[in-house]
C-alpha atoms as a PDB file:
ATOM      1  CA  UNK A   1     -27.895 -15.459 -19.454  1.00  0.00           C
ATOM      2  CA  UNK A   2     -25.792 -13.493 -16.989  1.00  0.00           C
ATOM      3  CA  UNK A   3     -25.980 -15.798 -14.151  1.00  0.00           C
ATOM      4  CA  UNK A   4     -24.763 -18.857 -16.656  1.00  0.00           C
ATOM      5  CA  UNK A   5     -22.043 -16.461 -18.113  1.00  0.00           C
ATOM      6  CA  UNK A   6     -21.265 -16.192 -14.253  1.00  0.00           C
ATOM      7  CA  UNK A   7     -21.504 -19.418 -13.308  1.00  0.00           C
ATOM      8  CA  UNK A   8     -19.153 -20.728 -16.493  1.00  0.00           C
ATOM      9  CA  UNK A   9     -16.743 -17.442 -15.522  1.00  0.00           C
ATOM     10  CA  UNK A  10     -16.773 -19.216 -11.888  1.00  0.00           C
ATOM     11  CA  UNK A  11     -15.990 -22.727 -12.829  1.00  0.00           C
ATOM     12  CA  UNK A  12     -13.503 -21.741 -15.326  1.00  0.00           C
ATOM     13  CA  UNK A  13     -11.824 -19.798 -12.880  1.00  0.00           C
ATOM     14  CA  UNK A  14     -11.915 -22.698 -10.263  1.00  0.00           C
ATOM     15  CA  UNK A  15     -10.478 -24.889 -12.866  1.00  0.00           C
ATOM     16  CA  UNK A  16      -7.471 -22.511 -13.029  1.00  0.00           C
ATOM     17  CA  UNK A  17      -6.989 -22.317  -9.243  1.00  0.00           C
ATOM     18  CA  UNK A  18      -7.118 -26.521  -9.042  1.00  0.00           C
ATOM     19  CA  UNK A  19      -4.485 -26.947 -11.847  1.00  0.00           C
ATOM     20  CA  UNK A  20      -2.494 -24.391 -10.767  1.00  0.00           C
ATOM     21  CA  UNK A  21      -2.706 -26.109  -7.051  1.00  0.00           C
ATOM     22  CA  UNK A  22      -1.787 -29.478  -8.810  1.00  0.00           C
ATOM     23  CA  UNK A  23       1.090 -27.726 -10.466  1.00  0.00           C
ATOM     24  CA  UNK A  24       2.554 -26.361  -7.549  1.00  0.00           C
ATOM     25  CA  UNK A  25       2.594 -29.223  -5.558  1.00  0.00           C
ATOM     26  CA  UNK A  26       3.767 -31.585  -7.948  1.00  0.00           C
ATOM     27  CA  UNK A  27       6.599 -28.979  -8.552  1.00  0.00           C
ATOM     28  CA  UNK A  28       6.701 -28.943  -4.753  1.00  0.00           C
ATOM     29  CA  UNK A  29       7.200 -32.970  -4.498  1.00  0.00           C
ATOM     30  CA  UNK A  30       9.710 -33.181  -6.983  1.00  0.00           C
ATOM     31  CA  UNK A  31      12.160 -30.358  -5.341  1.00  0.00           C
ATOM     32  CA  UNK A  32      11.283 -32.181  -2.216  1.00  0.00           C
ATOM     33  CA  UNK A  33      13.131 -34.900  -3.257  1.00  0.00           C
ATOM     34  CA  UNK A  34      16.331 -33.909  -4.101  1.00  0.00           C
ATOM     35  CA  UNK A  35      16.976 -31.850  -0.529  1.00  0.00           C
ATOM     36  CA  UNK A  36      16.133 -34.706   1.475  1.00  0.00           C
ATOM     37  CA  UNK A  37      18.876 -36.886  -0.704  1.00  0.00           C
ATOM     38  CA  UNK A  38      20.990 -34.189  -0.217  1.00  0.00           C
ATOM     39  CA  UNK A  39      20.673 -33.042   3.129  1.00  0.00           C
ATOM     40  CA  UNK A  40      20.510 -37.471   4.322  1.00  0.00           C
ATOM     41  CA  UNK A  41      24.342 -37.292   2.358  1.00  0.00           C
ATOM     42  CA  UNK A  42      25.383 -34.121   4.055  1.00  0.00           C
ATOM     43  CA  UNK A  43      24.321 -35.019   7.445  1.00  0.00           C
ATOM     44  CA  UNK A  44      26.066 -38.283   7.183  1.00  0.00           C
ATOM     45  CA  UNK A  45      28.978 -36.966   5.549  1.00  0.00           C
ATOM     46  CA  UNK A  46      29.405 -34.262   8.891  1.00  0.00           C
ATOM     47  CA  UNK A  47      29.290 -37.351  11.229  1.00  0.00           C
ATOM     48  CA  UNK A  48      31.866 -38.846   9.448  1.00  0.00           C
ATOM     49  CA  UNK A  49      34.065 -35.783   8.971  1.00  0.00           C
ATOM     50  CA  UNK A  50      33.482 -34.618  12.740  1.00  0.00           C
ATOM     51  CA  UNK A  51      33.376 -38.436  14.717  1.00  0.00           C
ATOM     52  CA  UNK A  52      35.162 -38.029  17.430  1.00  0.00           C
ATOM     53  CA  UNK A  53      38.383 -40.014  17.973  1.00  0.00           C
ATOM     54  CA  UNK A  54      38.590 -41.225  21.791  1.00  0.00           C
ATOM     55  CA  UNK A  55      42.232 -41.897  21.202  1.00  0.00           C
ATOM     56  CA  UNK A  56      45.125 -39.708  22.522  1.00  0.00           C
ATOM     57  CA  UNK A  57      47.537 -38.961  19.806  1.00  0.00           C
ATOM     58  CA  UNK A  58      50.765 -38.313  22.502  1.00  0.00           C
ATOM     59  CA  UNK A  59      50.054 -41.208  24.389  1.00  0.00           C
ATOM     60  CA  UNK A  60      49.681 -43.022  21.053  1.00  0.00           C
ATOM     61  CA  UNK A  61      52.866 -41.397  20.146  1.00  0.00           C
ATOM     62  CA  UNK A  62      54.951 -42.365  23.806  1.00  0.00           C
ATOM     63  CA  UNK A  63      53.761 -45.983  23.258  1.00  0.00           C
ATOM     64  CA  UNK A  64      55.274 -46.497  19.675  1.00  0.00           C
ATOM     65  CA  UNK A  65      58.330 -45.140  20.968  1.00  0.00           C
ATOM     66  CA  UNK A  66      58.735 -47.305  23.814  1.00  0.00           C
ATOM     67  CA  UNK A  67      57.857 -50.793  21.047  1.00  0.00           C
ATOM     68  CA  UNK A  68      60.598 -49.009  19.050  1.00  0.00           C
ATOM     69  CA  UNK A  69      62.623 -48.112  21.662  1.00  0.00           C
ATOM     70  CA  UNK A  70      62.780 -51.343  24.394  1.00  0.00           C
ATOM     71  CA  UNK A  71      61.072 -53.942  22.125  1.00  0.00           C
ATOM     72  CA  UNK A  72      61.505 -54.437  18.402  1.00  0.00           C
ATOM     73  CA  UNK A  73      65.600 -54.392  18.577  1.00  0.00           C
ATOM     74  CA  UNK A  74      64.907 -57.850  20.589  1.00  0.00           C
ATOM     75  CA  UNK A  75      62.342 -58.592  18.190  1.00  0.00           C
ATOM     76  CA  UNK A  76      64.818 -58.025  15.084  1.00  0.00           C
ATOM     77  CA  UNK A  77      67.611 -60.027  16.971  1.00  0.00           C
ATOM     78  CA  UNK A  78      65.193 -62.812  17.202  1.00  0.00           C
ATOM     79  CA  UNK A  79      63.814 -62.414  13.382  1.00  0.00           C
ATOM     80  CA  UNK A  80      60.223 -62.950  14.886  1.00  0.00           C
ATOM     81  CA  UNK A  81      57.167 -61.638  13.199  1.00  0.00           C
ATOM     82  CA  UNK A  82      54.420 -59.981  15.089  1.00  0.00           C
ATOM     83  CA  UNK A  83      51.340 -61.335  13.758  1.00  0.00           C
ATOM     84  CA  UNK A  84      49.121 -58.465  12.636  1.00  0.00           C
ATOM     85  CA  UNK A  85      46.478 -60.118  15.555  1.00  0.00           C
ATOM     86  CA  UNK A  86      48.960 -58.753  18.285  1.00  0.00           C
ATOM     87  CA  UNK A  87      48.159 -55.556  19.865  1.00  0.00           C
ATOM     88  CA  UNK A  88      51.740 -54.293  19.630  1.00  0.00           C
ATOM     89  CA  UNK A  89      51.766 -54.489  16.082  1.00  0.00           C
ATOM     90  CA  UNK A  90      52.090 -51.189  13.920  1.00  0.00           C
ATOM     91  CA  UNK A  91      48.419 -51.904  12.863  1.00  0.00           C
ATOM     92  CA  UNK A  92      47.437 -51.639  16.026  1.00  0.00           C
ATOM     93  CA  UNK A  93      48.630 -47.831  15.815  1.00  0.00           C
ATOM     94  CA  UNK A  94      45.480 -45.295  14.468  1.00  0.00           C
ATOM     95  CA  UNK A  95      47.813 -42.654  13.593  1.00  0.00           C
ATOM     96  CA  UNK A  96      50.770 -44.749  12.480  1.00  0.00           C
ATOM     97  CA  UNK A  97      50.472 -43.248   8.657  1.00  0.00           C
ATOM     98  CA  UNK A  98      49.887 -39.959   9.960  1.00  0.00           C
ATOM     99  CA  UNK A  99      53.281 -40.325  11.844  1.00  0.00           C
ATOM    100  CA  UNK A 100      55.053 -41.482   9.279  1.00  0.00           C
ATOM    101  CA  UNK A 101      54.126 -38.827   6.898  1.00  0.00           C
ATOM    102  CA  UNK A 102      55.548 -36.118   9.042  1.00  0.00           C
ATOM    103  CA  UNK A 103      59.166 -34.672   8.019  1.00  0.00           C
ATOM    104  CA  UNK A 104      61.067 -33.355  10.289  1.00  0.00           C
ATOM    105  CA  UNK A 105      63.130 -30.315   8.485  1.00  0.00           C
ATOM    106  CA  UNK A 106      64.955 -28.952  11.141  1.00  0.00           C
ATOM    107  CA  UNK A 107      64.646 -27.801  15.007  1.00  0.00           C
ATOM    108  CA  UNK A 108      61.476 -25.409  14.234  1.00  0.00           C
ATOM    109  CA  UNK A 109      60.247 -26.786  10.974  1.00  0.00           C
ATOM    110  CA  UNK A 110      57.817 -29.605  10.093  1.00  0.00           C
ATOM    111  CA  UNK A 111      56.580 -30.648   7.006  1.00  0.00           C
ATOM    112  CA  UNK A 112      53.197 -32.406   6.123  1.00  0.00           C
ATOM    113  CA  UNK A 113      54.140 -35.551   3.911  1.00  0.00           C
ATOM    114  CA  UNK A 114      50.494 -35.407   2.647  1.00  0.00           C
ATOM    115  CA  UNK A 115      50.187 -31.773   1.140  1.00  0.00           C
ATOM    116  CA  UNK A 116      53.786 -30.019   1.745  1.00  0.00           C
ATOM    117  CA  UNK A 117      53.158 -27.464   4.021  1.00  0.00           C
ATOM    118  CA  UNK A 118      55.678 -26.328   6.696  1.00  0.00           C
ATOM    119  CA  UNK A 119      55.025 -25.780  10.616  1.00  0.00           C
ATOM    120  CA  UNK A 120      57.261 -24.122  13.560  1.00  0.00           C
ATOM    121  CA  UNK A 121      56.245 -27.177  15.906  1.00  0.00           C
ATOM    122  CA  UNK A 122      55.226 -30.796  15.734  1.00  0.00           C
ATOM    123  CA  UNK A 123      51.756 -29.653  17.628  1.00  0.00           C
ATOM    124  CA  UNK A 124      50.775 -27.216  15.031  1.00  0.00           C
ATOM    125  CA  UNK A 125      51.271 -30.299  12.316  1.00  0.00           C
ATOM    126  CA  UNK A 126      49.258 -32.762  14.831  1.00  0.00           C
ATOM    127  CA  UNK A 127      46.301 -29.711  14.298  1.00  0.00           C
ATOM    128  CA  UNK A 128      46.558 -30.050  10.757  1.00  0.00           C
ATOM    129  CA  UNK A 129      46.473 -33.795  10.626  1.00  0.00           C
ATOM    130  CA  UNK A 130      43.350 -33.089  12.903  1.00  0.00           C
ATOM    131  CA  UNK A 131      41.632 -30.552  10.799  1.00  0.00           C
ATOM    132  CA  UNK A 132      42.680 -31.470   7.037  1.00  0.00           C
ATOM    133  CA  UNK A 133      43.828 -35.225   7.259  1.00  0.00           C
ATOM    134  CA  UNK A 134      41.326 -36.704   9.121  1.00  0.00           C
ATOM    135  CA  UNK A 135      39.640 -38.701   6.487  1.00  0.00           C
ATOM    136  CA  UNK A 136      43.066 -40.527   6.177  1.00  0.00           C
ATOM    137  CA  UNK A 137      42.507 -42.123   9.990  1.00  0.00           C
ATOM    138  CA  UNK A 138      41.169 -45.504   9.751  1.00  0.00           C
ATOM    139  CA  UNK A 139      38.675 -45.379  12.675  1.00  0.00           C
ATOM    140  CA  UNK A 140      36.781 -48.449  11.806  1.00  0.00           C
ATOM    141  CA  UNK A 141      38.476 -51.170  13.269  1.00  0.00           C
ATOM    142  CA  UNK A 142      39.093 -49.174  16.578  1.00  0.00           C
ATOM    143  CA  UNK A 143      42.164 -50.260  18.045  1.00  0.00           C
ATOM    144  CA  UNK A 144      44.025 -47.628  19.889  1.00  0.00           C
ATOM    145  CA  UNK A 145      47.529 -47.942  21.054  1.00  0.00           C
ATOM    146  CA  UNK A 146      47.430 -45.763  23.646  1.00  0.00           C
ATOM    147  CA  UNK A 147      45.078 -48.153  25.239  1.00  0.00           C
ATOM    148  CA  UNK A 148      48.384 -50.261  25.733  1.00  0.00           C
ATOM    149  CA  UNK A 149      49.987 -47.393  27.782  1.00  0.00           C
ATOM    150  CA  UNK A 150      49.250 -49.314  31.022  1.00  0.00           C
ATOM    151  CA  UNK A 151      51.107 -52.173  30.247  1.00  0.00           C
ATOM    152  CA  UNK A 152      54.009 -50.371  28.259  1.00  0.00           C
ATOM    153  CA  UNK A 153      54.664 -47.564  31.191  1.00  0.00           C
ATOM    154  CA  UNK A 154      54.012 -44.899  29.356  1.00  0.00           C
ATOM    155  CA  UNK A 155      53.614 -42.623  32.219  1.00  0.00           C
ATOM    156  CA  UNK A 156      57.014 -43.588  33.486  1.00  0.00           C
ATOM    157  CA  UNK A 157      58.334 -41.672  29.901  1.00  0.00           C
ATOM    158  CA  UNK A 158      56.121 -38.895  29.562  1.00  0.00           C
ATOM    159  CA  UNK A 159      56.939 -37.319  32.944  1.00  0.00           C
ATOM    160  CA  UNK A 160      59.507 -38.994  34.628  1.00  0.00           C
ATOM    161  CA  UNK A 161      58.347 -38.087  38.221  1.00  0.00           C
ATOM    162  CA  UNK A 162      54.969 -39.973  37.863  1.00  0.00           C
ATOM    163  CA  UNK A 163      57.008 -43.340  38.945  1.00  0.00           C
ATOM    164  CA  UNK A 164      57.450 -41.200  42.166  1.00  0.00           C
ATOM    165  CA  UNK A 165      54.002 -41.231  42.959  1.00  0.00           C
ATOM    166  CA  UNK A 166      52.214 -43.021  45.789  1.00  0.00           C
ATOM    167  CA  UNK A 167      51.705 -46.729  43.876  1.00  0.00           C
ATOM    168  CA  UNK A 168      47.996 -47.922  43.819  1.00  0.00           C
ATOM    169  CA  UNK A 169      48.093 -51.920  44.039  1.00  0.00           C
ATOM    170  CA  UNK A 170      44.542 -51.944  42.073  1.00  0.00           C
ATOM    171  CA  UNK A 171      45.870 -50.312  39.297  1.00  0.00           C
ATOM    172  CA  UNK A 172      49.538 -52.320  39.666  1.00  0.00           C
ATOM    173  CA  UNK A 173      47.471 -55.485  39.175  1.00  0.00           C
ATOM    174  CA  UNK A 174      45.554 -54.345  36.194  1.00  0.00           C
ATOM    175  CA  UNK A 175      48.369 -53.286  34.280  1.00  0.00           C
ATOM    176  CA  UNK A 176      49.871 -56.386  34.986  1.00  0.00           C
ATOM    177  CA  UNK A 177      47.384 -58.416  33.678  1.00  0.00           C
ATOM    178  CA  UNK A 178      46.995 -56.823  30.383  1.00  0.00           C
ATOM    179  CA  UNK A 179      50.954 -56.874  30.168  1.00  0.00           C
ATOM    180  CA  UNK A 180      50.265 -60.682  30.843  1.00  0.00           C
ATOM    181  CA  UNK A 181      47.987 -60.823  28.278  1.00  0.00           C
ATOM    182  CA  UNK A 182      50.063 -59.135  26.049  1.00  0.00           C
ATOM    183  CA  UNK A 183      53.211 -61.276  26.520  1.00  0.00           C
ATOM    184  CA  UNK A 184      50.876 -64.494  25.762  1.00  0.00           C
ATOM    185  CA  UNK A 185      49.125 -63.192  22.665  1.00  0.00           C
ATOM    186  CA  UNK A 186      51.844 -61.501  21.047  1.00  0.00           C
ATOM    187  CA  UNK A 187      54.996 -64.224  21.849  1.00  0.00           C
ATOM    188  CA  UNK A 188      52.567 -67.822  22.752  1.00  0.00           C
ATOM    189  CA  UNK A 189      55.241 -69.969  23.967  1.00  0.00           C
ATOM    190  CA  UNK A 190      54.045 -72.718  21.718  1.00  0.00           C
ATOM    191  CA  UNK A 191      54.756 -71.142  18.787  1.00  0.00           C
ATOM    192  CA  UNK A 192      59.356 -72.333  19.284  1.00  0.00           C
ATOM    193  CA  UNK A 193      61.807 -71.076  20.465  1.00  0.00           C
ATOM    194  CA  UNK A 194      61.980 -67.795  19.585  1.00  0.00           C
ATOM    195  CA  UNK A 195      58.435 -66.834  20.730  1.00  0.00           C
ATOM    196  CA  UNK A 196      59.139 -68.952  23.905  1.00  0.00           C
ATOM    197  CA  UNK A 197      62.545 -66.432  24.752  1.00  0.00           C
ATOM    198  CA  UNK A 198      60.494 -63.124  23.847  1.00  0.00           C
ATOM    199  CA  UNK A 199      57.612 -64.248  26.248  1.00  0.00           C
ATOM    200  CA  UNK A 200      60.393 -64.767  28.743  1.00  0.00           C
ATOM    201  CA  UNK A 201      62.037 -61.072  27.820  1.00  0.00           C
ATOM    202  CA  UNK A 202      58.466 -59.214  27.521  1.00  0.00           C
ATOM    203  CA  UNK A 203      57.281 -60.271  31.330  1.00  0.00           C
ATOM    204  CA  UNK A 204      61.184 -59.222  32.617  1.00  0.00           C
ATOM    205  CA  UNK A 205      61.048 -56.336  30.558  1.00  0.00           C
ATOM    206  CA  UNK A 206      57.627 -55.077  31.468  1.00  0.00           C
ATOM    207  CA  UNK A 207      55.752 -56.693  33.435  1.00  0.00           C
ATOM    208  CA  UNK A 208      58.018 -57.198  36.313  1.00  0.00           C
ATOM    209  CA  UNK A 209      57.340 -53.667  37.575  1.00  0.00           C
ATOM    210  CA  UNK A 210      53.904 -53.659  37.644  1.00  0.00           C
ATOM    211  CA  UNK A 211      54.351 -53.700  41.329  1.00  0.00           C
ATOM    212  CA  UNK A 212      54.566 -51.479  44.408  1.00  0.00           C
ATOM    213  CA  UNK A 213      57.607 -52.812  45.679  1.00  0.00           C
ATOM    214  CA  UNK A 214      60.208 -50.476  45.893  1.00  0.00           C
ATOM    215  CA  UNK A 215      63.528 -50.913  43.430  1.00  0.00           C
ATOM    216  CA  UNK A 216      61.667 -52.838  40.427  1.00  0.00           C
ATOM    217  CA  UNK A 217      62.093 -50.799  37.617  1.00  0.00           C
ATOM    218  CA  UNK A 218      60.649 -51.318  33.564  1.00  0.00           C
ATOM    219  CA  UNK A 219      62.869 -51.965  30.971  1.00  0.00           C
ATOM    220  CA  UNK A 220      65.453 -53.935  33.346  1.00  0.00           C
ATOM    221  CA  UNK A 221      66.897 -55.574  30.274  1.00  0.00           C
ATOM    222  CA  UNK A 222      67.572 -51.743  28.295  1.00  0.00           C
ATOM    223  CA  UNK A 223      66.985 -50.421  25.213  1.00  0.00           C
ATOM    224  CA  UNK A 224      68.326 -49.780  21.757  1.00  0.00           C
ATOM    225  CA  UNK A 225      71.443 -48.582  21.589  1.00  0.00           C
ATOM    226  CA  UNK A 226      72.374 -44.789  20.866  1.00  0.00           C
ATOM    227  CA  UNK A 227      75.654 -43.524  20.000  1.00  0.00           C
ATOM    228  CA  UNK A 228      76.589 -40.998  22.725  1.00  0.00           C
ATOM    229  CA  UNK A 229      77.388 -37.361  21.019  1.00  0.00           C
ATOM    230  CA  UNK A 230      80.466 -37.128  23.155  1.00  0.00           C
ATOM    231  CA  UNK A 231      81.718 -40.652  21.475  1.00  0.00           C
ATOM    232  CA  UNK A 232      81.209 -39.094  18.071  1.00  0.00           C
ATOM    233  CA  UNK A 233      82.676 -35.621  18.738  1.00  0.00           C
ATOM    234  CA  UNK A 234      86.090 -37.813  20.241  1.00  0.00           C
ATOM    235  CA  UNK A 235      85.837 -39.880  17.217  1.00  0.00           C
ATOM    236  CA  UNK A 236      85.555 -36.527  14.886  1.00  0.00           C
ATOM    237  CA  UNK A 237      88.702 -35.055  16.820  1.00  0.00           C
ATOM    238  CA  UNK A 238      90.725 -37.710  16.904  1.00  0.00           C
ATOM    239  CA  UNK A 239      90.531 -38.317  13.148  1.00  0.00           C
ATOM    240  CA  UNK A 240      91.197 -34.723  12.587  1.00  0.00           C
ATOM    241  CA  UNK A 241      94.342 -34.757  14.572  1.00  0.00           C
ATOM    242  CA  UNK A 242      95.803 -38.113  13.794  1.00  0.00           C
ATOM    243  CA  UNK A 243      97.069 -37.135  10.760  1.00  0.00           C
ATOM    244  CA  UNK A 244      98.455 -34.024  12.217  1.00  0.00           C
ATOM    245  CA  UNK A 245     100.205 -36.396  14.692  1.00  0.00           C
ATOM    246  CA  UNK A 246     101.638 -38.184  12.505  1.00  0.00           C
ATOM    247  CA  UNK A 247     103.006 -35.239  10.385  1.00  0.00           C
ATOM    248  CA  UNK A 248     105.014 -33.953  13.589  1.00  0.00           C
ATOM    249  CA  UNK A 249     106.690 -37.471  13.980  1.00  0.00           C
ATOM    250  CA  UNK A 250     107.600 -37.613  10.740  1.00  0.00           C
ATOM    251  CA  UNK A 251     109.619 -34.506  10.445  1.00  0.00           C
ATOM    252  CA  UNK A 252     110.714 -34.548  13.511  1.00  0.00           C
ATOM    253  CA  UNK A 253     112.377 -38.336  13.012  1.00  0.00           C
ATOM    254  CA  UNK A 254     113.794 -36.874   9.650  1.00  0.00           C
ATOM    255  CA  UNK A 255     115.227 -33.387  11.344  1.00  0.00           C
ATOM    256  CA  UNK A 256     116.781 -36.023  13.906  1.00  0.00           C
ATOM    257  CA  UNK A 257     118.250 -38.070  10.751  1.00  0.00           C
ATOM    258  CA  UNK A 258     119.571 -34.920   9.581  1.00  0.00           C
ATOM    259  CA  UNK A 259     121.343 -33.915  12.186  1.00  0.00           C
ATOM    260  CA  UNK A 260     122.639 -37.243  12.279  1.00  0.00           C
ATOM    261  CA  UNK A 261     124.290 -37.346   9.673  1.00  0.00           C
ATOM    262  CA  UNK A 262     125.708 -33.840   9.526  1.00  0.00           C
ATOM    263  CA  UNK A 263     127.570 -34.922  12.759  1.00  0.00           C
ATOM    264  CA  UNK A 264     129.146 -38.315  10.835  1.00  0.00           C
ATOM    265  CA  UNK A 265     129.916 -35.676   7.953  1.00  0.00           C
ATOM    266  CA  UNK A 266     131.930 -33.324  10.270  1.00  0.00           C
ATOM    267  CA  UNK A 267     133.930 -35.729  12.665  1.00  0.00           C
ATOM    268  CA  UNK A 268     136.451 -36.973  10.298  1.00  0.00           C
ATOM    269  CA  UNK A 269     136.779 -33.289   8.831  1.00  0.00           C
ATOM    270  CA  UNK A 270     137.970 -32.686  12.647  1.00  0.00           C
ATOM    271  CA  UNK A 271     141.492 -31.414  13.442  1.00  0.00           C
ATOM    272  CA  UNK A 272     143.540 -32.830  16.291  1.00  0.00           C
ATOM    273  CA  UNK A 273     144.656 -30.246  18.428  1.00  0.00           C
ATOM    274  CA  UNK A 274     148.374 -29.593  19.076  1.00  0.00           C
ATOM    275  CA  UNK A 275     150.034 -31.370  21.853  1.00  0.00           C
END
């Protein structure tokens, strides 16, 4: 009798120990589930949030300026459109919304356009484009503008003694063939007249000194046009005093009138003197 009681005490007690095993991993297997969903999500969600951009945001920057600067007022004058398919289009730019959302305040104060807050530099607001606003960057299609800087000369703005370097003819002719490129995709000379006479600009403009001869300079044919500060401070001035100027001329023609006329007054009231 005791070794059955034993034997049932024994089974019993296995039965226990295999449910409780079943329970445990099916409690197991359906936790498992939900970390692996959850840590697939997170890891692709860090990729995205930390892919590196191989794109320089100043060079990016310098080449905009120089479109802005020595191309689209000929492009305006023209009334051509840059097809969205050109590389010099503001599409073309990765952080063109980026730079459009920053407000410059004053001298040391920037402002994010996105969320409001203020910075002492333009660098510190580049960081926080970098660190908070970088799910606004559209880094799927890939174009980069600063891959233009070649062509455009954006070395020749950033520092301004680079042009003074020794001149490697290698690089001379590579730049010159993507400005080539450029001027054929961007203005084809089939397309009339207009594209035909930017095509004709963009190579003088550009392309021309992609050379190592000595004297050939970009953006032969200049720029847009800036009001000098010493043509507006003349301007200020001179509207200031004109009306002071003409104040003094008109008292000074009406003391003359006056005195004038006090002279006819008195000469007929004029003795003759005794002879």
């Amino acid at each position: 009798m005791r070794d059955s009681k034993g034997m049932e005490k024994t089974r019993a007690i296995y039965r226990i120990s295999l449910l409780l095993i079943a329970l445990h991993l099916a409690f197991a297997a359906s936790q498992s589930d939900i970390p692996q969903d959850i840590s697939r999500d997170t890891s692709r969600n860090l990729n995205e949030e930390h892919q590196e951009v191989h794109c320089s945001r100043e060079r990016s920057r310098a080449a905009w300026k120089i479109i802005e600067e020595y191309l689209t007022p000929f492009v305006e004058k023209e009334k051509y459109q840059l097809s969205s398919r050109c590389r010099l289009h503001p599409s073309s730019d990765l952080f063109r919304d980026q730079e459009e959302h920053k407000i410059h305040v004053d001298v040391n104060e920037w402002r994010c356009g996105y969320c409001k807050k203020i910075f002492r530099a333009e660098k510190f607001l580049d960081q926080h484009f970098d660190n908070r606003h970088y799910n606004l960057l559209n880094v799927s299609h890939g174009k980069c503008l600063a891959d233009l800087c070649g062509a455009l000369h954006c070395d020749y703005v950033i520092n301004s003694q680079s042009h003074k370097s020794k001149c490697n003819p290698a690089a001379a002719a590579r730049n010159r063939h993507l400005c080539e490129d450029l001027a054929n995709k961007c203005f084809p000379v089939n397309e009339g007249p207009s594209a035909s006479r930017l095509h004709e600009f963009f190579l003088h403009q550009f392309c021309d000194a992609h050379t190592c001869s000595r004297g050939v300079k970009p953006f032969a044919r200049g720029g847009k046009k800036h009001t000098s500060v010493l043509y507006l401070a003349a301007s200020v001035l001179i509207l200031m005093f004109l009306p002071m100027f003409y104040v003094i001329v008109f008292f000074s023609q009406r003391d003359k009138k006056g005195l004038t006329q006090l002279k006819r007054v008195a000469r007929p009231g004029r003795k003759s003197k005794p002879s």
